[in-house]
C-alpha atoms as a PDB file:
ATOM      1  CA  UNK A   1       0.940 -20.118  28.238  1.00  0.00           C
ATOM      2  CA  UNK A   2      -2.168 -20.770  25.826  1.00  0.00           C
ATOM      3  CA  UNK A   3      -4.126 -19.209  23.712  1.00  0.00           C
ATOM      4  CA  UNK A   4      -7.651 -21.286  23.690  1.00  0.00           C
ATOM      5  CA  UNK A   5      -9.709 -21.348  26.483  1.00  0.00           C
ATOM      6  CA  UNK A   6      -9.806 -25.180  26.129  1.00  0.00           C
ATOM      7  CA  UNK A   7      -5.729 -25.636  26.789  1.00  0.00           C
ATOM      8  CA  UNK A   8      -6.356 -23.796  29.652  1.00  0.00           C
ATOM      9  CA  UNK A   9      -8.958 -25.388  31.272  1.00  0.00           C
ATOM     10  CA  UNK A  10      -7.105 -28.708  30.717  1.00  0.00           C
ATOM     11  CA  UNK A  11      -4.446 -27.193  32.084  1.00  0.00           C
ATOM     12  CA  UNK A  12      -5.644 -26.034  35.540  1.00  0.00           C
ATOM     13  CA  UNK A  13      -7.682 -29.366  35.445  1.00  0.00           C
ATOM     14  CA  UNK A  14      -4.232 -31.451  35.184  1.00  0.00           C
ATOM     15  CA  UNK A  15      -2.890 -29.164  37.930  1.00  0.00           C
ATOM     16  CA  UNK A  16      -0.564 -27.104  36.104  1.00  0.00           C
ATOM     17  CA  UNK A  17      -1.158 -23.515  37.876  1.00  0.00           C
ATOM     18  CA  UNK A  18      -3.614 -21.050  37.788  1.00  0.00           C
ATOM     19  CA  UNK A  19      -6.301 -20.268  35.509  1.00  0.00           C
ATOM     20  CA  UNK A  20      -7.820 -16.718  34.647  1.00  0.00           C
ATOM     21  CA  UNK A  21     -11.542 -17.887  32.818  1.00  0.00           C
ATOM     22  CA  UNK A  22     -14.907 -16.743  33.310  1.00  0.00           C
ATOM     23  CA  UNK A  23     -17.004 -18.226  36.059  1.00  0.00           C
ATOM     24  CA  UNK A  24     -19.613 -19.594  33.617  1.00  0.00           C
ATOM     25  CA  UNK A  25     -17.418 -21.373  32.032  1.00  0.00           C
ATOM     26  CA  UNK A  26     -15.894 -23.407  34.730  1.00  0.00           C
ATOM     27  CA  UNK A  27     -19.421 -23.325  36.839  1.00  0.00           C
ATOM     28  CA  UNK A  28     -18.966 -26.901  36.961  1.00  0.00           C
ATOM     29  CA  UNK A  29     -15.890 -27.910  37.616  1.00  0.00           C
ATOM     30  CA  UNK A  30     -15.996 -25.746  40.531  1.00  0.00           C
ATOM     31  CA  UNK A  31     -19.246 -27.325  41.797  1.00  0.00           C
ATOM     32  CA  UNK A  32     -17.481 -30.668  41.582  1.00  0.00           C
ATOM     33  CA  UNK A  33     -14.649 -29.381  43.528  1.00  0.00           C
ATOM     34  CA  UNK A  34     -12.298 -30.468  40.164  1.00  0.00           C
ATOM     35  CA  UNK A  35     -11.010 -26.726  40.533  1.00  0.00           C
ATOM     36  CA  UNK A  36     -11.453 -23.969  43.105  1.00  0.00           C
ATOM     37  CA  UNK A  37     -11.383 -20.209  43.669  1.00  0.00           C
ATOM     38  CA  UNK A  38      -8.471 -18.476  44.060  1.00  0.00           C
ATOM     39  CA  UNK A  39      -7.851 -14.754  44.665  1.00  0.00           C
ATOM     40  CA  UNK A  40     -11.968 -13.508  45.245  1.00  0.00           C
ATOM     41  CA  UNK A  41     -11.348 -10.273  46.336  1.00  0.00           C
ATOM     42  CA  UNK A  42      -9.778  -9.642  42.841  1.00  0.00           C
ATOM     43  CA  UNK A  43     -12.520 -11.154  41.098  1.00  0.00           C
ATOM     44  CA  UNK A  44     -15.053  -7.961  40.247  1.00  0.00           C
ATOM     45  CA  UNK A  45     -18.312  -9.271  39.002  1.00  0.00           C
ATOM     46  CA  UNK A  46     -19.622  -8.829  35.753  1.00  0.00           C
ATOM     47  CA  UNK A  47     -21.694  -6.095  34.933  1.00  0.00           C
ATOM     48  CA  UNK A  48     -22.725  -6.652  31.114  1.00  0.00           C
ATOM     49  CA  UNK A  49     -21.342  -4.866  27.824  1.00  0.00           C
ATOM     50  CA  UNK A  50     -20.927  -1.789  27.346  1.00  0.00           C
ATOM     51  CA  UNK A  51     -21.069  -0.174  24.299  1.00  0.00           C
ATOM     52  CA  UNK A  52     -19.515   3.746  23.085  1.00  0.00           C
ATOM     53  CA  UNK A  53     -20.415   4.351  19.682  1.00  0.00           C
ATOM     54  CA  UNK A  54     -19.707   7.781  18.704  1.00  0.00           C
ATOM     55  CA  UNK A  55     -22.577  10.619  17.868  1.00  0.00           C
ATOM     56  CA  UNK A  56     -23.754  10.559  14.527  1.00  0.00           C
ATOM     57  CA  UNK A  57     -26.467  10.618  13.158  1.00  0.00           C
ATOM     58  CA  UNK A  58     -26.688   7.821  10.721  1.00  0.00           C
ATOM     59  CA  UNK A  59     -24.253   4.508  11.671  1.00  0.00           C
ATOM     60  CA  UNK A  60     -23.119   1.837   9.009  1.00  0.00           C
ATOM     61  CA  UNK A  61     -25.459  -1.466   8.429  1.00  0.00           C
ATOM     62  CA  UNK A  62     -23.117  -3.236  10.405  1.00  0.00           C
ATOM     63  CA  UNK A  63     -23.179  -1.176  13.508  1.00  0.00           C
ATOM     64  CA  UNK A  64     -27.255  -1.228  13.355  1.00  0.00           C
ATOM     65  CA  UNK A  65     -26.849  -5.024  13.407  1.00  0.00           C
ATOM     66  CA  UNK A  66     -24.395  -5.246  16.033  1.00  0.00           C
ATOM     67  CA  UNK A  67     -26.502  -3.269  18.688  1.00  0.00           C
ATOM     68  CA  UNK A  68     -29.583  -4.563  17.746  1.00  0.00           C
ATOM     69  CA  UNK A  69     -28.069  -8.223  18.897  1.00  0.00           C
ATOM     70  CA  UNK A  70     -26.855  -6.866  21.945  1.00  0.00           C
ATOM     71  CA  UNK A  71     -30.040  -5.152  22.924  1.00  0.00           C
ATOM     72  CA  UNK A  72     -32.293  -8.627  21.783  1.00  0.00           C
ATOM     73  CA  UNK A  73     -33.174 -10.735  24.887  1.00  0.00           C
ATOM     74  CA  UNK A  74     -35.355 -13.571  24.704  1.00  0.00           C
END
């Protein structure tokens, strides 16, 4: 049991059981054949954030900040 992504990955690398990570972030290792999928059907794709932010009418600083970098896209 670990609590970085890191030890984990090294871990399913070395063999030592299952691993429950993103796809992006083992994209590779899967492409090399280093790891493969296991259990698709209960792998939902994924959609995005979402965000609930509650009605008012003015939000903190912080808040303004935080969904102005989720709605910025390059």
């Amino acid at each position: 049991m670990f609590n970085t992504v890191s030890l984990i990955l090294d871990a399913a690398l070395a063999g030592f059981g299952l691993a429950h990570l993103a796809e992006s972030q083992v994209q590779p290792y899967l492409a090399a054949g280093q790891l493969v999928r296991v259990l698709v059907d209960w792998c939902p794709p994924f959609e995005g954030y979402h965000l609930y932010y509650p009605s008012r009418r003015q939000h903190s600083a912080a808040f303004a900040l935080l969904v102005e970098a989720l709605r910025y896209r390059s």
